[in-house]
N, C-alpha and C. Protein backbone atom coordinates (compact mmCIF):
# COMPACT_ATOMS: atom_id res chain seq x y z
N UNK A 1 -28.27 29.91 -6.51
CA UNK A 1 -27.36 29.24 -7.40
C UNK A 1 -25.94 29.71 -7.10
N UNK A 2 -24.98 29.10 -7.02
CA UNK A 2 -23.59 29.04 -6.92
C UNK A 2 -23.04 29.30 -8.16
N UNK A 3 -22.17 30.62 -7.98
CA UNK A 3 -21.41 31.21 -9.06
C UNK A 3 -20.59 30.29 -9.69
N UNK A 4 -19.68 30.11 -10.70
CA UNK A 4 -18.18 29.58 -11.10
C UNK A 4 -17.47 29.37 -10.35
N UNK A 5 -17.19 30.69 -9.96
CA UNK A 5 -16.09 31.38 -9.29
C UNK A 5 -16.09 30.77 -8.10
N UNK A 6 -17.65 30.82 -7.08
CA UNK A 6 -17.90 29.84 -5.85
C UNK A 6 -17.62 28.55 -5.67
N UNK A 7 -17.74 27.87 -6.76
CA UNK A 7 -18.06 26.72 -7.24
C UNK A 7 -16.42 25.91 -7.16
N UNK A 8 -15.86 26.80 -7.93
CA UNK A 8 -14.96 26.38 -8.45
C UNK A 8 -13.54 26.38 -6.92
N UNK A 9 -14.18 27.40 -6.14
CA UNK A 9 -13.63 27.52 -4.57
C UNK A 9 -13.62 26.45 -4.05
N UNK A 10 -14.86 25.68 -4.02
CA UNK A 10 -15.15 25.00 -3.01
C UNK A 10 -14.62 23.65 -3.33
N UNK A 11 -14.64 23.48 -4.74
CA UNK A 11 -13.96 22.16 -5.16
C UNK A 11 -12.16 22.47 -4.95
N UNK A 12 -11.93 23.50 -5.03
CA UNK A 12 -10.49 23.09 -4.56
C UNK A 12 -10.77 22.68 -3.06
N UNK A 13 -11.13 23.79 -2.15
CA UNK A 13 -11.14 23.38 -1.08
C UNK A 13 -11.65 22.38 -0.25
N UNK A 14 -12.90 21.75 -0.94
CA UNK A 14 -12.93 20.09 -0.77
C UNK A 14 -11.73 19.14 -1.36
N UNK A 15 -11.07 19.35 -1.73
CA UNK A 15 -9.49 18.38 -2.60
C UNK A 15 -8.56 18.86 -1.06
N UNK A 16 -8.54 20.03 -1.05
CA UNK A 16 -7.54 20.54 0.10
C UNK A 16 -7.78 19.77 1.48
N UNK A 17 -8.74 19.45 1.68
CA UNK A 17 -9.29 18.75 3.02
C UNK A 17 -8.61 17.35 2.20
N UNK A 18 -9.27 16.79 1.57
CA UNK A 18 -8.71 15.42 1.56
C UNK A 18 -7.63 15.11 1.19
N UNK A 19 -6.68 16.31 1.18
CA UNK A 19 -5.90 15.70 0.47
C UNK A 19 -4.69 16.14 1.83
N UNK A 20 -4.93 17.20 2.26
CA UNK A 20 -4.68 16.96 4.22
C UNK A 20 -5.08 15.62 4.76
N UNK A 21 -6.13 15.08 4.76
CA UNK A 21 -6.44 14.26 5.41
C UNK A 21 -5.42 12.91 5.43
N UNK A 22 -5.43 12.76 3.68
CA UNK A 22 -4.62 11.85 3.37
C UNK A 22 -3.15 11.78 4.31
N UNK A 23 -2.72 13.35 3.33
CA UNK A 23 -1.37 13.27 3.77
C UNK A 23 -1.11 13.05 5.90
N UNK A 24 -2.08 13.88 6.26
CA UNK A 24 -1.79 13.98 8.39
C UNK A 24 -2.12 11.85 8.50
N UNK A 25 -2.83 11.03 7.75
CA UNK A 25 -2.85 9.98 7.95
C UNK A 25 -2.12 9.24 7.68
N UNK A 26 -1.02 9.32 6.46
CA UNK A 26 0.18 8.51 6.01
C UNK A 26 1.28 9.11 7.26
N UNK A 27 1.17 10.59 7.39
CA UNK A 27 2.44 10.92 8.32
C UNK A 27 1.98 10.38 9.92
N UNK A 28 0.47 10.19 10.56
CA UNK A 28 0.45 9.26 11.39
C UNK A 28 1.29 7.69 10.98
N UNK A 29 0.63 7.04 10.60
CA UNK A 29 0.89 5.75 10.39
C UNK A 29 2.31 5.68 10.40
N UNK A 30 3.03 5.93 9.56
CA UNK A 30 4.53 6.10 9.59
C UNK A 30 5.22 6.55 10.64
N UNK A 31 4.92 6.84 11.86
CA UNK A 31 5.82 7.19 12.97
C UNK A 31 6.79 6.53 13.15
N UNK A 32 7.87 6.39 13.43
CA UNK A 32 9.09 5.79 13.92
C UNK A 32 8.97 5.30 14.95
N UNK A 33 9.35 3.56 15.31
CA UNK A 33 9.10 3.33 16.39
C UNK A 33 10.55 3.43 17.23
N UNK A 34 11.23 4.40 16.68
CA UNK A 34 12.57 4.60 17.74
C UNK A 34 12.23 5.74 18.31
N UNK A 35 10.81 6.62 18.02
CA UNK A 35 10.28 7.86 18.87
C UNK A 35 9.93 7.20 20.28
N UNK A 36 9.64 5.74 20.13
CA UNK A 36 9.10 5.43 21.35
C UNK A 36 9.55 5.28 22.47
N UNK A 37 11.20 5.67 22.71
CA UNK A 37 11.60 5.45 23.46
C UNK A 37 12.16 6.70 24.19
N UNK A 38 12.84 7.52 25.04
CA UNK A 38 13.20 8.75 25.66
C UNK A 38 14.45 8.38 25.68
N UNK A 39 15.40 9.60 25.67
CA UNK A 39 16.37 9.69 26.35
C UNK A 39 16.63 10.38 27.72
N UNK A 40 16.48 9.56 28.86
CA UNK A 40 16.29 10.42 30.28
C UNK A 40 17.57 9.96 30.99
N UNK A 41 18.64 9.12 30.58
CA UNK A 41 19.83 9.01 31.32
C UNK A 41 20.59 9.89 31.90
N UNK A 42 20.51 10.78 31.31
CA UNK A 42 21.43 12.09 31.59
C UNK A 42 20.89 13.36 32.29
N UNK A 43 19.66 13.43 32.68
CA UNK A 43 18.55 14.39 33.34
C UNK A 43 18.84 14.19 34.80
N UNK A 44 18.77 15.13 35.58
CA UNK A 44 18.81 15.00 36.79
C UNK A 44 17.16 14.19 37.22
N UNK A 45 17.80 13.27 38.13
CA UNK A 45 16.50 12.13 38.69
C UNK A 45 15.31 12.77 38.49
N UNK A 46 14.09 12.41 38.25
CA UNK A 46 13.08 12.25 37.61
C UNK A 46 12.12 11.73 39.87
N UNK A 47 10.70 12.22 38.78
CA UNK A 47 9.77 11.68 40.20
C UNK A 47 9.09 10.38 40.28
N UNK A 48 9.79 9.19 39.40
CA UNK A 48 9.20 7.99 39.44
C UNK A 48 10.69 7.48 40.37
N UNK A 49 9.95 5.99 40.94
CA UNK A 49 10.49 4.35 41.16
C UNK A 49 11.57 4.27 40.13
N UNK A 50 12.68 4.04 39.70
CA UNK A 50 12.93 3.30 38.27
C UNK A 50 12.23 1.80 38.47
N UNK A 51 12.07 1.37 37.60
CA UNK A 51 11.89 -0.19 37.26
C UNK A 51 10.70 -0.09 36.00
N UNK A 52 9.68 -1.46 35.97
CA UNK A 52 8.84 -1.78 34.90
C UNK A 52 7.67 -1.83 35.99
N UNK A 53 6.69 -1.16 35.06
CA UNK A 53 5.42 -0.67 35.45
C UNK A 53 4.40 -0.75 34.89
N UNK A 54 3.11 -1.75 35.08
CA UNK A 54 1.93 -1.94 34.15
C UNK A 54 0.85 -1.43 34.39
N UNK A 55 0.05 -1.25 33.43
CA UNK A 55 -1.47 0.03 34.07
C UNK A 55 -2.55 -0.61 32.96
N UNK A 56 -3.85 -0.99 33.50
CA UNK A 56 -4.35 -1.26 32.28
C UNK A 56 -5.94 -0.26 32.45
N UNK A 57 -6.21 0.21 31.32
CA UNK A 57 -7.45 0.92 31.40
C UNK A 57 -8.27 0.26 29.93
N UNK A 58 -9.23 1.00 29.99
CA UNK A 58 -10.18 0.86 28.85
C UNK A 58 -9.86 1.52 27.66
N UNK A 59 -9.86 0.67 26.75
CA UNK A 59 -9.53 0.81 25.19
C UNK A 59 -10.88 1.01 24.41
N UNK A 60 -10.50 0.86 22.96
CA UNK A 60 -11.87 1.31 21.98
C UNK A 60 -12.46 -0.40 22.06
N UNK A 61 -11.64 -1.29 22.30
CA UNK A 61 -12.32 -2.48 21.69
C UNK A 61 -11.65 -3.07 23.50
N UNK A 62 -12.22 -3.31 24.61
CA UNK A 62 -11.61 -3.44 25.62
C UNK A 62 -10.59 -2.78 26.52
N UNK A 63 -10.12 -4.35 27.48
CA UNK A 63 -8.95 -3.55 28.33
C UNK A 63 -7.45 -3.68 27.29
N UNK A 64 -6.82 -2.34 27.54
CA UNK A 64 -5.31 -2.00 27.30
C UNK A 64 -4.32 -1.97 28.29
N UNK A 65 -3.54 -2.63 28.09
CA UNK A 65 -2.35 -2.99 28.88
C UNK A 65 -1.51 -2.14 28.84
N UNK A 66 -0.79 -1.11 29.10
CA UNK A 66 0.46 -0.68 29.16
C UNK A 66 1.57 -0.80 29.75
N UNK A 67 2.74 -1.15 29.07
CA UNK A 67 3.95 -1.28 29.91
C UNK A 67 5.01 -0.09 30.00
N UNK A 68 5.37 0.36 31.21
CA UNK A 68 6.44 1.51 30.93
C UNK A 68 7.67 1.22 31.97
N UNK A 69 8.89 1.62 31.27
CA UNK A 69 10.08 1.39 32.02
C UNK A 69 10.46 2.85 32.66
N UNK A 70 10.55 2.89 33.64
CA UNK A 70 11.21 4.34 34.14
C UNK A 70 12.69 4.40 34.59
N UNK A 71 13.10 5.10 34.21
CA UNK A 71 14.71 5.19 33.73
C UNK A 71 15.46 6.01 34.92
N UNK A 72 15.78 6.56 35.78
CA UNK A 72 16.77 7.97 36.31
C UNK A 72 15.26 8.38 36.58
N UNK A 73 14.09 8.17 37.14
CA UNK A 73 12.80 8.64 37.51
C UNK A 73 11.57 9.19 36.50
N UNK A 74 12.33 8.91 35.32
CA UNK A 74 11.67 9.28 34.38
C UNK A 74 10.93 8.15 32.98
N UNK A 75 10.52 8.78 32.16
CA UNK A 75 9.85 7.54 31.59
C UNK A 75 10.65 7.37 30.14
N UNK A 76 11.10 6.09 30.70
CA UNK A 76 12.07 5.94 29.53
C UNK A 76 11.32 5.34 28.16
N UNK A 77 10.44 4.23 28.53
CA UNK A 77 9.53 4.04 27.28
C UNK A 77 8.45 3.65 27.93
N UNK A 78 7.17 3.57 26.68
CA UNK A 78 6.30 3.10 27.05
C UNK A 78 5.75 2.34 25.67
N UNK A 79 5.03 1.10 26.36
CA UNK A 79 4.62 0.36 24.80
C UNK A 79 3.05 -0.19 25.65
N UNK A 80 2.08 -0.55 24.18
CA UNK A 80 0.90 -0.91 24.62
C UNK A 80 1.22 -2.63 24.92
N UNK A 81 1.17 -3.05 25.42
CA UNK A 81 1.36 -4.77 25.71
C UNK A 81 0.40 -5.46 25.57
N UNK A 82 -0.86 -5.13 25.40
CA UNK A 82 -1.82 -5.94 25.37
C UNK A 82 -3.46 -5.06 25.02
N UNK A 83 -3.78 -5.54 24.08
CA UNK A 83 -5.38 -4.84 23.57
C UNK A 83 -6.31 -5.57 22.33
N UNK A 84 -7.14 -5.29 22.62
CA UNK A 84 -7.74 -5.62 21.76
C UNK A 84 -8.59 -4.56 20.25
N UNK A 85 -8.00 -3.41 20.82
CA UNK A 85 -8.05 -2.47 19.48
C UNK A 85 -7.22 -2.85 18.34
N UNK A 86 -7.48 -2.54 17.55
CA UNK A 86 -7.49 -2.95 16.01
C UNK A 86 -5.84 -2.07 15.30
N UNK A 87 -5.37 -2.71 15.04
CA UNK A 87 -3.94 -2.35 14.13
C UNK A 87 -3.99 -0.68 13.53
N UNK A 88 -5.15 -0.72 13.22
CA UNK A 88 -5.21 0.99 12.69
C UNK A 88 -5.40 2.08 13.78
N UNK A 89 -5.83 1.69 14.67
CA UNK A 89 -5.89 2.71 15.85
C UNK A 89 -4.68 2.71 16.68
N UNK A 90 -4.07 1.67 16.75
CA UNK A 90 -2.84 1.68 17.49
C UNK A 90 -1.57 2.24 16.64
N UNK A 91 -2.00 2.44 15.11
CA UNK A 91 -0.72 2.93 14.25
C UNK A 91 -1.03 4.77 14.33
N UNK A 92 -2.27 4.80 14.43
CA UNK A 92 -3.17 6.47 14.83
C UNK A 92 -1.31 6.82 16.20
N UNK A 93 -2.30 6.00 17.58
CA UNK A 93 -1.19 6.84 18.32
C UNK A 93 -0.20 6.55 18.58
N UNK A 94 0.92 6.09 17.81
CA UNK A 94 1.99 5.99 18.44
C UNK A 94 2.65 7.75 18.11
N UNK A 95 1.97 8.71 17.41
CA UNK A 95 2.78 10.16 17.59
C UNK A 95 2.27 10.46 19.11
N UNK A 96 1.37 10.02 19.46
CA UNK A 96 0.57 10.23 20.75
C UNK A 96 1.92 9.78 22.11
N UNK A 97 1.81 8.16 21.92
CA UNK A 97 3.27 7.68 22.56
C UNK A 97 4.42 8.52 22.51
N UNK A 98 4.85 9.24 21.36
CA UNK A 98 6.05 9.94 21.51
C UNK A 98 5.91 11.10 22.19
N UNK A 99 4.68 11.71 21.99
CA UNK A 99 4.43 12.81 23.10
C UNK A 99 4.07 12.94 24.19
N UNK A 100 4.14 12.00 24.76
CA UNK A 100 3.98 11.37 26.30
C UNK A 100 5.69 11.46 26.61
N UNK A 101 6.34 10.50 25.78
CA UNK A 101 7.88 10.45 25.91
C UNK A 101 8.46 11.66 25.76
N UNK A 102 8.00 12.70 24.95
CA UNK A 102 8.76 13.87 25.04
C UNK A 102 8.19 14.72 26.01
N UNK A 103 7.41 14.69 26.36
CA UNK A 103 6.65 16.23 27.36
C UNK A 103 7.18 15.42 28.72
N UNK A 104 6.89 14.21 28.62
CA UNK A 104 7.09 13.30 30.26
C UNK A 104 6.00 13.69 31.19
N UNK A 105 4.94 13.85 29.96
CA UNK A 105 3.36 13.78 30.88
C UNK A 105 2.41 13.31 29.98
N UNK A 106 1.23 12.36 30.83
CA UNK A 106 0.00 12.34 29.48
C UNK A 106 -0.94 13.29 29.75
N UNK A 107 -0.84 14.89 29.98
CA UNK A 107 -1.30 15.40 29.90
C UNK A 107 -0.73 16.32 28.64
N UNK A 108 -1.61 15.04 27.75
CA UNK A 108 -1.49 15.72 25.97
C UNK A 108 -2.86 15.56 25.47
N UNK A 109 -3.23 16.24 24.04
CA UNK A 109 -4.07 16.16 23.48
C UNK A 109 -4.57 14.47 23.18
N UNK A 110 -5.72 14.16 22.74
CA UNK A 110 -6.00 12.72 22.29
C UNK A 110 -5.65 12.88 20.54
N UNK A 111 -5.44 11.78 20.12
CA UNK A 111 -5.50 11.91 18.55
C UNK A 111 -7.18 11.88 17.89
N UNK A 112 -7.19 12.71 17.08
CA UNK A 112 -8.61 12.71 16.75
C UNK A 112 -8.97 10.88 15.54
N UNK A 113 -9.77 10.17 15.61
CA UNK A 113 -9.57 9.29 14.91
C UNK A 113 -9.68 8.20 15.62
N UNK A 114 -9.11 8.85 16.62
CA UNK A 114 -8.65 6.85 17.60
C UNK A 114 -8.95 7.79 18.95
N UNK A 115 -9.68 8.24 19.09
CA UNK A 115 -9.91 9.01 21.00
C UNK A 115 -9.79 7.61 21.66
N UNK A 116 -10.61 6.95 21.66
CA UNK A 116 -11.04 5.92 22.91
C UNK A 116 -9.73 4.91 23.05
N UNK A 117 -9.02 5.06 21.52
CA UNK A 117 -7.29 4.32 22.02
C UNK A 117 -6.66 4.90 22.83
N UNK A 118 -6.75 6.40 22.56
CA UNK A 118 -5.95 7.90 22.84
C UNK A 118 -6.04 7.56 24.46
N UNK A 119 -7.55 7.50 24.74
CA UNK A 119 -7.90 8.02 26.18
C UNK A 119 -7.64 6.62 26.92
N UNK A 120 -7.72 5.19 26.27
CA UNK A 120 -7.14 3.93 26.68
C UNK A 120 -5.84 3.85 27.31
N UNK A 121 -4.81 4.60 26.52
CA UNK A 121 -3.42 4.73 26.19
C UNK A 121 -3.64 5.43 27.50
N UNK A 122 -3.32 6.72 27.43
CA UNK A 122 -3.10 7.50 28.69
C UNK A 122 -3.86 7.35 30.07
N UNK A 123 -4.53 6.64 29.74
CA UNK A 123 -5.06 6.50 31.13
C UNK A 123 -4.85 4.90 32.09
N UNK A 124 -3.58 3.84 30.93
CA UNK A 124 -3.52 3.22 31.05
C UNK A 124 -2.04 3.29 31.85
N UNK A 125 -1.10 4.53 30.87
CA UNK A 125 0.12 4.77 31.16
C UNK A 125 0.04 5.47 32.75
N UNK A 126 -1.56 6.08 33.17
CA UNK A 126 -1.24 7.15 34.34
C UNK A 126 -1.06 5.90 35.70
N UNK A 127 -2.06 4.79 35.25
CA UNK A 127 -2.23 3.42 36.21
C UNK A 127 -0.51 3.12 36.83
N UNK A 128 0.09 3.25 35.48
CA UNK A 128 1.15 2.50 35.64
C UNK A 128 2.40 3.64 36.42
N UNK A 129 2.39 4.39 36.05
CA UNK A 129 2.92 5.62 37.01
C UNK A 129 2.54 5.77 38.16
N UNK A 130 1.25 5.18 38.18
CA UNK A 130 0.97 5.28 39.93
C UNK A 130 1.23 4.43 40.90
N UNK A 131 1.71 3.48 40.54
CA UNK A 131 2.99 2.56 40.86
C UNK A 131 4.27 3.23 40.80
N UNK A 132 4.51 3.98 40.10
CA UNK A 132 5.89 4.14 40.46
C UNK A 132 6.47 5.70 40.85
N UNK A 133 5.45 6.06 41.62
CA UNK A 133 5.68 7.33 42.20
C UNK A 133 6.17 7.15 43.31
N UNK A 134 6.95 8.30 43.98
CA UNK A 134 8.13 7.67 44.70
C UNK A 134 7.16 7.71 46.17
């Protein structure tokens, strides 16, 4: 039998999970879509082509399209152009997108929630970089 005292632990700490959960899912969804873009104008040249670059890999619900512009050799944005995953998985990674744009690698974590967008996404963006390696 479970004390009060135990009892009474665990119900906070079941509230504490969901109520994390809640909050890490409103602060997904809400990303800014002006994260999506880099500032690489001013960086000494970068190891891409500049121009526009498409890569498409496998998504949660099909193929994903990605489009990325490379800027001064670097990746100035990247957007999904085409999929058939579902509005909620694509609102999951766009913090994912910005951390591609900020590190200037997709060698990042996947978002937990939406992996198979996650692993769609980056492996869609690497297609498209491989075009534009110099």
């Amino acid at each position: 039998m479970i004390g009060p005292r135990k009892k009474a632990l665990l119900t906070c700490l079941a509230i504490g999970i969901s109520c994390g959960s809640i909050l890490a899912h409103g602060e997904i969804v809400q990303a800014e879509p002006s994260r999506l873009s880099a500032d690489v104008e001013n960086r000494e040249p970068g190891p891409y082509k500049d121009g526009d670059y498409s890569g498409t890999a496998e998504g949660y619900n099909g193929d994903m399209t990605v489009k990325v512009k490379v800027v001064n050799g670097w990746i100035g944005q990247a957007e999904i152009a085409e999929t058939g995953d579902d509005q909620e998985y694509l609102a999951k990674i766009e913090p994912l997108i910005a951390k591609v744009l900020e590190d200037q690698s997709t060698k990042v974590d996947t978002i937990s929630g939406a992996t198979f967008s996650s692993c769609g996404f980056l492996d869609a963006t690497d297609a498209a970089l491989a075009k534009a390696k110099k």
